[in-house]
Protein backbone atom coordinates (compact mmCIF):
# COMPACT_ATOMS: atom_id res chain seq x y z
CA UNK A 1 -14.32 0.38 -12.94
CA UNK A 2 -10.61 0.83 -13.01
CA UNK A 3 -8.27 3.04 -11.09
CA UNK A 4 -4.64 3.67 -11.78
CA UNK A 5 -2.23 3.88 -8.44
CA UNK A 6 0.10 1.73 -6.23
CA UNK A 7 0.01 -1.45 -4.21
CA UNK A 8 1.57 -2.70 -1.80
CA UNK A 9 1.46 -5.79 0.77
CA UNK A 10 3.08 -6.46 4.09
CA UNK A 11 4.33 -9.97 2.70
CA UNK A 12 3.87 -12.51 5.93
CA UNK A 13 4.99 -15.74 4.48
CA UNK A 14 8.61 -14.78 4.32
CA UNK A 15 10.01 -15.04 7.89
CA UNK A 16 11.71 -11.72 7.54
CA UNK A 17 10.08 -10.26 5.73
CA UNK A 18 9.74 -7.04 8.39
CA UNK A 19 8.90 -3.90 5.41
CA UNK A 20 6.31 -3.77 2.78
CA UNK A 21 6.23 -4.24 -0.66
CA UNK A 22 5.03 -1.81 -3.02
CA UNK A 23 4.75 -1.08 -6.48
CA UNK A 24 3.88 1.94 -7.59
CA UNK A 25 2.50 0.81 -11.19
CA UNK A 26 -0.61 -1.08 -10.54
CA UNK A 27 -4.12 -0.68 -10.54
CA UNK A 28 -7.25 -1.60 -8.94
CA UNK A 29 -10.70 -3.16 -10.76
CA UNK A 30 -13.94 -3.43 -9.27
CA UNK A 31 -15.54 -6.04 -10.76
CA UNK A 32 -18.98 -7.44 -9.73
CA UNK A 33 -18.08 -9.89 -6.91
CA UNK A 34 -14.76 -8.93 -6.16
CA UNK A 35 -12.01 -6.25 -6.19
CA UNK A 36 -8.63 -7.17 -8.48
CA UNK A 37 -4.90 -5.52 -7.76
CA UNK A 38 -3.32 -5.92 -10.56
CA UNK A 39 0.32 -5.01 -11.05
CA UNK A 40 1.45 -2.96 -14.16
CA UNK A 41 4.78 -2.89 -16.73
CA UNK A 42 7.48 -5.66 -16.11
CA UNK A 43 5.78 -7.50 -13.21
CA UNK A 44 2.04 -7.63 -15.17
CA UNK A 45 2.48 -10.99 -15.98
CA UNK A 46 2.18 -11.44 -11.57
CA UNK A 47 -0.86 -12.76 -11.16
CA UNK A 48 -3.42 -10.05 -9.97
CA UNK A 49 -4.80 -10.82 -6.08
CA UNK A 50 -8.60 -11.42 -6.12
CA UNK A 51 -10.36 -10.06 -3.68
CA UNK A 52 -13.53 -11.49 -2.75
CA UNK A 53 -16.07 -8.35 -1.47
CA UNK A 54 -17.24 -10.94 0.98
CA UNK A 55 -13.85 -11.66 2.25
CA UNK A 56 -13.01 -7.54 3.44
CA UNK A 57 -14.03 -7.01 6.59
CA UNK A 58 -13.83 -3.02 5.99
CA UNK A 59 -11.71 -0.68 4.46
CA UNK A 60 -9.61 1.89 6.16
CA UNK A 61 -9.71 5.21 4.09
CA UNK A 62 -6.46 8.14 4.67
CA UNK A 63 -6.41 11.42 2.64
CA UNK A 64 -3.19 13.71 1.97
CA UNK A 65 -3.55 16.48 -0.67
CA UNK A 66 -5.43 14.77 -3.72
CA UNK A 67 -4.13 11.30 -2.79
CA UNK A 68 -6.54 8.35 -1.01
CA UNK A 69 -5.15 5.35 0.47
CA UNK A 70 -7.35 2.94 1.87
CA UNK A 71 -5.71 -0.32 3.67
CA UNK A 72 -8.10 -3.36 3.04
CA UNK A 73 -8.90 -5.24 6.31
CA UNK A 74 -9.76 -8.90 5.58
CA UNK A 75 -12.29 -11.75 7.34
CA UNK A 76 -9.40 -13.70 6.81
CA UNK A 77 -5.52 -12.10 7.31
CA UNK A 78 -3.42 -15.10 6.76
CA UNK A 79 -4.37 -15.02 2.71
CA UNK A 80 -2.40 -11.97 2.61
CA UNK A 81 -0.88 -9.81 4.50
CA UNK A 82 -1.64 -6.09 4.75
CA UNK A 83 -2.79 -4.81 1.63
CA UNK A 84 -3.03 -1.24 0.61
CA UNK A 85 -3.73 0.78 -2.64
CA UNK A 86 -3.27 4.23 -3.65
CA UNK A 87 -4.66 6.13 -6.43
CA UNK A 88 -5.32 10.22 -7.22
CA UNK A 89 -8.86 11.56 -7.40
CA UNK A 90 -11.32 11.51 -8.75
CA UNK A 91 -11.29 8.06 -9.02
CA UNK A 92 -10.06 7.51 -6.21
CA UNK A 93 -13.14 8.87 -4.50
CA UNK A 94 -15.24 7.23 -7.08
CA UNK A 95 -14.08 3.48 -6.18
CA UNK A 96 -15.01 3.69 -2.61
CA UNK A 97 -18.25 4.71 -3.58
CA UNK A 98 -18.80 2.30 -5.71
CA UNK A 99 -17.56 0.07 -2.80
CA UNK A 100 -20.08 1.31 -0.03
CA UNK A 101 -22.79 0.82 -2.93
CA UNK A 102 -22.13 -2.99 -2.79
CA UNK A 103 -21.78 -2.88 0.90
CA UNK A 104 -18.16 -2.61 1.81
CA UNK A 105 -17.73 -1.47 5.45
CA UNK A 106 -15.54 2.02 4.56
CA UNK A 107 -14.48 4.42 7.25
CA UNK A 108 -11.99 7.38 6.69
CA UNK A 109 -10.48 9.34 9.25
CA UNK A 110 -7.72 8.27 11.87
CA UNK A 111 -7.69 4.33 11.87
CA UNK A 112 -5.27 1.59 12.73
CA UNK A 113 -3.45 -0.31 9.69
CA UNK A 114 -3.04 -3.46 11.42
């Protein structure tokens, strides 16, 4: 499955780097074993980040209007820094179904993005 939206990464291997990045052209793919980010128009040629299912720890799910974010907690931070995606519904919606299906921790409401 495939949902359109933005990305965006609190980048830790740059000593300054204090902000996050984001890009608002991106989308998200659930594949079987893992969930790809993949950046759209001139920076597609980025490599996407691969996402093992077994590497989140859970996923942090926010709601404004008919936009979803969820920020993606990992077993293992130092691989990347924060990562977040956004994305309208339906689809939205419909990805973190499909992620509780294979047994992704996901919990909405009032959480901590660290």
């Amino acid at each position: 499955m495939r949902v359109v939206g933005g990305v965006g990464e609190n980048y830790r291997r740059i000593p300054l780097a204090k902000f996050d990045w984001s890009w608002p052209f991106a989308q998200a793919e659930l594949r079987e074993d893992a969930l790809h980010l993949t950046l759209r128009g001139p920076f597609r040629r980025i490599r996407p980040l691969r996402i093992p299912l077994g590497d989140i720890e859970r996923i942090g799910v926010r709601r404004a209007w008919r936009i979803g974010r969820m920020y993606i907690h990992l077993r293992r931070p130092a691989r990347y820094g924060r990562l977040w995606f956004s994305a309208f519904e339906p689809g939205f919606s419909e990805l973190l179904n499909l992620l509780r299906e294979r047994g992704v921790n996901v919990a909405e409401g009032p959480i901590s993005r660290v």
